[in-house]
Protein backbone atom coordinates (compact mmCIF):
# COMPACT_ATOMS: atom_id res chain seq x y z
CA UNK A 1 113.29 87.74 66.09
CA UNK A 2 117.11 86.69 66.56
CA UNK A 3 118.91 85.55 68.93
CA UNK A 4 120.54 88.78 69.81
CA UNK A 5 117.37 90.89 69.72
CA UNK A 6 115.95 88.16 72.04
CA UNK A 7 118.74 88.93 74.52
CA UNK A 8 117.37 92.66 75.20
CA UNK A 9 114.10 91.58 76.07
CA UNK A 10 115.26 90.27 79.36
CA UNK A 11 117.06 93.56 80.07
CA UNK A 12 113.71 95.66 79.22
CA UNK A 13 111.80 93.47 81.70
CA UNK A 14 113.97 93.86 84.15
CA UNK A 15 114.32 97.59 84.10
CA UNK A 16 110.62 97.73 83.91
CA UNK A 17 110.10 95.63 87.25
CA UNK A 18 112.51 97.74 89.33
CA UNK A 19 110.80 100.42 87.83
CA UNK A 20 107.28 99.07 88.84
CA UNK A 21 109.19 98.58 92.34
CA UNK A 22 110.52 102.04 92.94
CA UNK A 23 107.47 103.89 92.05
CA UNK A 24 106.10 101.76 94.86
CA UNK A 25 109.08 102.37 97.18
CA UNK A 26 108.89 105.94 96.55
CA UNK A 27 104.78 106.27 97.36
CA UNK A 28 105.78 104.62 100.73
CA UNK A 29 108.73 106.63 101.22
CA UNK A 30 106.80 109.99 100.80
CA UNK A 31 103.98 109.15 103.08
CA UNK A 32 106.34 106.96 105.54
CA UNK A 33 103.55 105.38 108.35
CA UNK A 34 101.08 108.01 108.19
CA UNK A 35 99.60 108.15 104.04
CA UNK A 36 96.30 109.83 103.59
CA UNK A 37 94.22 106.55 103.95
CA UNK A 38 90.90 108.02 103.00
CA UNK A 39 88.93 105.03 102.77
CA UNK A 40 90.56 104.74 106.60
CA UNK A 41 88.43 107.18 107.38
CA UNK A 42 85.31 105.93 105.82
CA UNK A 43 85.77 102.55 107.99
CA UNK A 44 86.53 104.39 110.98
CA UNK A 45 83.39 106.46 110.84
CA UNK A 46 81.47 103.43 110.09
CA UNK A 47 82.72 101.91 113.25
CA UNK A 48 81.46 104.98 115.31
CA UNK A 49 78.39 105.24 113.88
CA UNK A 50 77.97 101.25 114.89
CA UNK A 51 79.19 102.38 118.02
CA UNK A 52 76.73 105.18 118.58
CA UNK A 53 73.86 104.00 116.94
CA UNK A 54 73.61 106.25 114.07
CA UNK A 55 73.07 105.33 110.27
CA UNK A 56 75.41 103.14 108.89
CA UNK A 57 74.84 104.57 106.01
CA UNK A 58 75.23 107.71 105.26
CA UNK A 59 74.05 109.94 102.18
CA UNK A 60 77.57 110.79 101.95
CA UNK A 61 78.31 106.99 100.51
CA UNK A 62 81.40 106.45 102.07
CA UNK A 63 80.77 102.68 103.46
CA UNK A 64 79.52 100.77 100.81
CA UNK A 65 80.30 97.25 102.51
CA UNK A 66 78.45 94.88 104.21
CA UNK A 67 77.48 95.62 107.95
CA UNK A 68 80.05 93.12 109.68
CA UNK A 69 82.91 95.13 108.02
CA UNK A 70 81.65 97.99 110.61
CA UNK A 71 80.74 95.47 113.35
CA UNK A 72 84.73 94.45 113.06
CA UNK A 73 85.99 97.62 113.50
CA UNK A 74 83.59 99.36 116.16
CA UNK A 75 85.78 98.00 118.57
CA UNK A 76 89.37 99.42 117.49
CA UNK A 77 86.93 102.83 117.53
CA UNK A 78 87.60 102.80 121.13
CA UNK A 79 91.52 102.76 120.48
CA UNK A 80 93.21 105.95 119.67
CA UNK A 81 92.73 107.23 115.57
CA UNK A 82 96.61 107.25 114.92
CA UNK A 83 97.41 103.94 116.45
CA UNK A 84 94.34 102.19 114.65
CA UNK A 85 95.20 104.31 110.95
CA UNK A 86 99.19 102.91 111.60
CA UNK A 87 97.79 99.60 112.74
CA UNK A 88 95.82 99.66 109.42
CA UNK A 89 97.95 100.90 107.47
CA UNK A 90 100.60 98.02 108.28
CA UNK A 91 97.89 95.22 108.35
CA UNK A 92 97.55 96.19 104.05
CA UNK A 93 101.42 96.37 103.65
CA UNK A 94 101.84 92.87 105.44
CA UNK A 95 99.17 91.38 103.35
CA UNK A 96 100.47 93.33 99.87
CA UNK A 97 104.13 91.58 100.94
CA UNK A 98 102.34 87.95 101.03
CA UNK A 99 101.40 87.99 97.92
CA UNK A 100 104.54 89.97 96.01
CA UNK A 101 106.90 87.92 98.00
CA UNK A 102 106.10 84.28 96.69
CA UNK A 103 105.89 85.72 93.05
CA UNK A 104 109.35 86.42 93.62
CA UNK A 105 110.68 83.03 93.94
CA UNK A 106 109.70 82.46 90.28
CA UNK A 107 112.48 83.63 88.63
CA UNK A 108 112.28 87.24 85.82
CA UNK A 109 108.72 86.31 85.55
CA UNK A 110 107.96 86.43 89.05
CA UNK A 111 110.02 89.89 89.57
CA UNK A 112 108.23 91.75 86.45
CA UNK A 113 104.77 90.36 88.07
CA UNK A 114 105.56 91.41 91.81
CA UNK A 115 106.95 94.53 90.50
CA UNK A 116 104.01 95.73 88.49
CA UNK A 117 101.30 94.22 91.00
CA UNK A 118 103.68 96.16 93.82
CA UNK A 119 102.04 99.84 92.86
CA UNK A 120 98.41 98.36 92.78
CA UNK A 121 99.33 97.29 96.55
CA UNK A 122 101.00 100.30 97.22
CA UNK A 123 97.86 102.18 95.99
CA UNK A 124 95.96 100.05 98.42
CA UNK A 125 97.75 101.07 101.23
CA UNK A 126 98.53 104.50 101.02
CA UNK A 127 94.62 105.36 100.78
CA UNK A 128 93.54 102.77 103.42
CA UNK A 129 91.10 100.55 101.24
CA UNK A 130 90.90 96.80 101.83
CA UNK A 131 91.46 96.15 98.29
CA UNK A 132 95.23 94.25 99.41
CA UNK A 133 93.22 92.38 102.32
CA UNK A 134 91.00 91.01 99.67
CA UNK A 135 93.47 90.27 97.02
CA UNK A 136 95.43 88.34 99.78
CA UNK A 137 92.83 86.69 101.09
CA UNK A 138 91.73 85.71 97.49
CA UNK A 139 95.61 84.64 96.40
CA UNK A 140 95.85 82.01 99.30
CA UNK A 141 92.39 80.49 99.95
CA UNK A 142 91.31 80.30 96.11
CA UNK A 143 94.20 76.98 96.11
CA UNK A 144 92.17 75.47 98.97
CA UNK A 145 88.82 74.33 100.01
CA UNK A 146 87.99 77.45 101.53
CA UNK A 147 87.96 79.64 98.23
CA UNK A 148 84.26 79.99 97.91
CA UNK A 149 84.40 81.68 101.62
CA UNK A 150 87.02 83.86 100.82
CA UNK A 151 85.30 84.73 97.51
CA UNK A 152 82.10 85.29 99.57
CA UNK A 153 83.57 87.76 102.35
CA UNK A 154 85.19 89.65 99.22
CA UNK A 155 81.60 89.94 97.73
CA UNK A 156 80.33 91.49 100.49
CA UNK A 157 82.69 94.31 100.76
CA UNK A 158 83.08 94.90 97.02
CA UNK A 159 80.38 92.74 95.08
CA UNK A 160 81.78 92.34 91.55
CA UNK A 161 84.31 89.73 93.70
CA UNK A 162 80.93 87.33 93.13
CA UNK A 163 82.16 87.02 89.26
CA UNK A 164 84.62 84.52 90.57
CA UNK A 165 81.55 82.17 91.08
CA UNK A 166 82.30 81.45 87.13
CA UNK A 167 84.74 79.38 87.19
CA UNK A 168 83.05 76.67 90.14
CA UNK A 169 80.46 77.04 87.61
CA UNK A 170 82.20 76.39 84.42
CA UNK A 171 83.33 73.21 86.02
CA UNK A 172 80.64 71.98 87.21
CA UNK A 173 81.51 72.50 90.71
CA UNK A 174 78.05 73.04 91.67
CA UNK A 175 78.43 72.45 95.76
CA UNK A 176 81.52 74.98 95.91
CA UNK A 177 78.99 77.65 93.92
CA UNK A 178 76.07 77.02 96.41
CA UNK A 179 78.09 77.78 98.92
CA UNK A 180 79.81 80.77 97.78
CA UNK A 181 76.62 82.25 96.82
CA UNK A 182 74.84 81.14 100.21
CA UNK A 183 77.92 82.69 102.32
CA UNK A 184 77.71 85.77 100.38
CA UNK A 185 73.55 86.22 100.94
CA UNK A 186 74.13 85.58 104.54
CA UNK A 187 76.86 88.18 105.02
CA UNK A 188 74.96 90.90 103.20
CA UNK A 189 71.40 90.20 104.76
CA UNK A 190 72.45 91.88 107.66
CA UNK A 191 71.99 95.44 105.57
CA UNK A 192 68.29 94.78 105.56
CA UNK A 193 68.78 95.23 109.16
CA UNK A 194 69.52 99.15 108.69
CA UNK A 195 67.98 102.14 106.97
CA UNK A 196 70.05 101.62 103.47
CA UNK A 197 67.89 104.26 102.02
CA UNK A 198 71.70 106.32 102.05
CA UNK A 199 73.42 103.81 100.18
CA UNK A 200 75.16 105.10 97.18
CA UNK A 201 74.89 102.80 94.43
CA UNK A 202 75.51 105.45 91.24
CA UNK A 203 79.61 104.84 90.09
CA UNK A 204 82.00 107.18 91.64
CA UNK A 205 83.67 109.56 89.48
CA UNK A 206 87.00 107.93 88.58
CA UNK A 207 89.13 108.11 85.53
CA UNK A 208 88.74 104.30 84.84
CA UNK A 209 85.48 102.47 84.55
CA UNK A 210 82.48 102.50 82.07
CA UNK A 211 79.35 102.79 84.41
CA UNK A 212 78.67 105.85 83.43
CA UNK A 213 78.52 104.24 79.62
CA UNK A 214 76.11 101.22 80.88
CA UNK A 215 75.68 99.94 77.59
CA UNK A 216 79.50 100.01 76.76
CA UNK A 217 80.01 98.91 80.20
CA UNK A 218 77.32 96.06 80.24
CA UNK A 219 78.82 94.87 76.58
CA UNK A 220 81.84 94.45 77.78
CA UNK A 221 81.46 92.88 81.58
CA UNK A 222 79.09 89.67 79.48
CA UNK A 223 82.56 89.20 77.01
CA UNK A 224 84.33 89.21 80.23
CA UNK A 225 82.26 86.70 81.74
CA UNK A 226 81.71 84.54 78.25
CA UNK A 227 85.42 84.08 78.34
CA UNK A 228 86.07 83.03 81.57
CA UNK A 229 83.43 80.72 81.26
CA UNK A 230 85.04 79.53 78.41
CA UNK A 231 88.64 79.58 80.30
CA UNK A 232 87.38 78.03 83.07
CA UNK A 233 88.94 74.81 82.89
CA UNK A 234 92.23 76.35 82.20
CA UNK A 235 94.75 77.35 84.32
CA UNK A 236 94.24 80.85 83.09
CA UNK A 237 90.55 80.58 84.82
CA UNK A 238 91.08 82.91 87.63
CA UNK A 239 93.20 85.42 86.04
CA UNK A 240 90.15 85.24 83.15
CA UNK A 241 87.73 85.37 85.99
CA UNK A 242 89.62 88.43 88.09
CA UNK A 243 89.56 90.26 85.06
CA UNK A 244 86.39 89.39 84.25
CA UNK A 245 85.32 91.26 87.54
CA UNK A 246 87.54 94.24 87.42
CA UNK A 247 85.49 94.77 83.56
CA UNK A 248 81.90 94.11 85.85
CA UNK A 249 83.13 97.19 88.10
CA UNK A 250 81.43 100.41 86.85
CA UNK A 251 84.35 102.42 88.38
CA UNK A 252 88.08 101.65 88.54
CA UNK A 253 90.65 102.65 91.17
CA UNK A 254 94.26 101.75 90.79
CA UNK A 255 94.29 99.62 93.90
CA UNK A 256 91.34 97.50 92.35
CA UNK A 257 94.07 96.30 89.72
CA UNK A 258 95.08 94.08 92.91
CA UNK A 259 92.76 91.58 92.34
CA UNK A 260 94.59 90.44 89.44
CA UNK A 261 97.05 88.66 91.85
CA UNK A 262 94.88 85.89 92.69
CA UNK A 263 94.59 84.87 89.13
CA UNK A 264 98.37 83.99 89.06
CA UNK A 265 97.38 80.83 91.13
CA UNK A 266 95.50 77.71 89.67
CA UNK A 267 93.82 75.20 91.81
CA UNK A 268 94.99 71.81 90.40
CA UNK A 269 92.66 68.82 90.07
CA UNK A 270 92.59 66.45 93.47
CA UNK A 271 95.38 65.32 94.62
CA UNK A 272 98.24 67.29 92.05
CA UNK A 273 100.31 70.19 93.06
CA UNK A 274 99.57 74.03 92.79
CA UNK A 275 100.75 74.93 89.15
CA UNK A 276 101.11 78.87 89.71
CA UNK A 277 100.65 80.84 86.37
CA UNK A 278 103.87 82.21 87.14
CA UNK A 279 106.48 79.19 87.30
CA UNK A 280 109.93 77.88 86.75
CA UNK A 281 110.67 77.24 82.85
CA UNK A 282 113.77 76.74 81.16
CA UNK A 283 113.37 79.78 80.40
CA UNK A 284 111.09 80.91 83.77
CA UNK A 285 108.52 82.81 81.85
CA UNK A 286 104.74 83.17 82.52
CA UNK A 287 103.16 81.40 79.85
CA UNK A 288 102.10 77.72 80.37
CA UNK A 289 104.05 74.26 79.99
């Protein structure tokens, strides 16, 4: 391609990331501090029942989490609705701006990243789900010791987070994998604590996802895994693993796209620097040295 060509491509990237932005900016704008939050709802009636004793879960299948998601919010049950929804609803935009804001510093790359990860945040928010929480919680810990804890809670509110396991495994990290997988067992025994005869475990109807395929939808979750086993002494091993978990989810929500973020940070070997996915270049782009 010449040199001249090469000089649009910039421009196109650009225009797509404020693009990516404004969509985003114009979801929050229409629903200002009260969006329709439904999974708000599903929490918030999980906290009641908690609170009164009834069945966590419901035939309905609107709490699919692990029981000290409800325990956590009982609580705030005894708060009023619209200060707990707006309380809620700013918690997931204050998370979704920890993670788009440092992808920022990182030059074009970092904008066209922030602004097309900014409408899977945005999608978060606006319909209350703790997918943001998660991918925040996922985007700062998996750097640190504490990864395999923040990879368990994420498990046990949405369990195809337990594909991240793959890459302690892949390098041999056995004690960080133990422990991820021992955290995650102890913060969903608690279900066998309640009548989960209600739990919903067929694939909701959405537009993305192949459970409803399984053999498509198996096929293509092993790849997933097989190559971020394979990756997994890369520095593209979390964003191989993230995707490898979004392809082990038999249904798809935009918001789910979220996890992604995480995968734009590597863990360095002991005692080197973060080396983010996303970092200053010559030319700042988001391919490796």
């Amino acid at each position: 391609m010449s040199d001249d060509r090469l000089r649009f491509v910039p421009v196109v990237a650009a225009v797509g990331a404020f693009m990516a932005f404004l969509s985003a900016a114009l979801v929050i704008w229409a629903h200002g501090l009260e969006p329709p939050m439904d999974d708000f709802q599903a929490y918030w009636d999980a906290g009641h029942h908690i609170g009164f004793g009834d069945s966590l879960y419901q035939p309905t299948g609107e709490f699919r989490y692990a029981p000290w998601f409800a325990w956590l919010w009982a609580p705030f049950t005894a708060l009023p609705e619209s200060t707990v929804r707006v309380g809620w609803y700013l918690l997931l935009l204050g998370a979704s701006a920890s993670v788009l804001l440092p992808m920022v510093r990182f030059g074009l790359a970092g904008w066209c990243a922030a602004g097309v990860m900014s409408v899977f945040f945005v999608d978060g928010a606006a319909t209350g789900n703790v997918s943001p929480l998660m991918a925040a919680a996922l985007f700062h810990a998996l750097p640190n010791r504490v990864g395999p804890a923040a990879i368990a809670a994420c498990a046990s509110l949405k369990a195809v987070a337990i594909v991240l396991v793959i890459v302690y495994v892949g390098r041999r990290e056995w004690a960080s994998a133990a422990v991820t997988v021992a955290l995650t067992a102890a913060l969903v025994a608690p279900m066998l604590l309640y009548d989960v005869s209600g739990f919903a475990v067929a694939p909701m109807p959405t537009t993305y996802g192949l459970g409803t395929t399984p053999v498509l939808w198996g096929g293509l979750a092993l790849i997933a895994l097989g190559v971020a086993y394979r990756l997994s002494r890369t520095r593209f091993a979390w964003l191989a693993a993230s995707l490898a978990s979004l392809a082990a989810s038999p249904h798809l929500f935009l918001h789910y796209f979220a996890l992604i973020a995480p995968g734009l940070v590597e863990p360095p070997p002991p005692g080197r620097p973060v080396v983010p996915l996303i970092h200053r270049t010559g030319h700042r782009s988001l391919q490796p040295d």
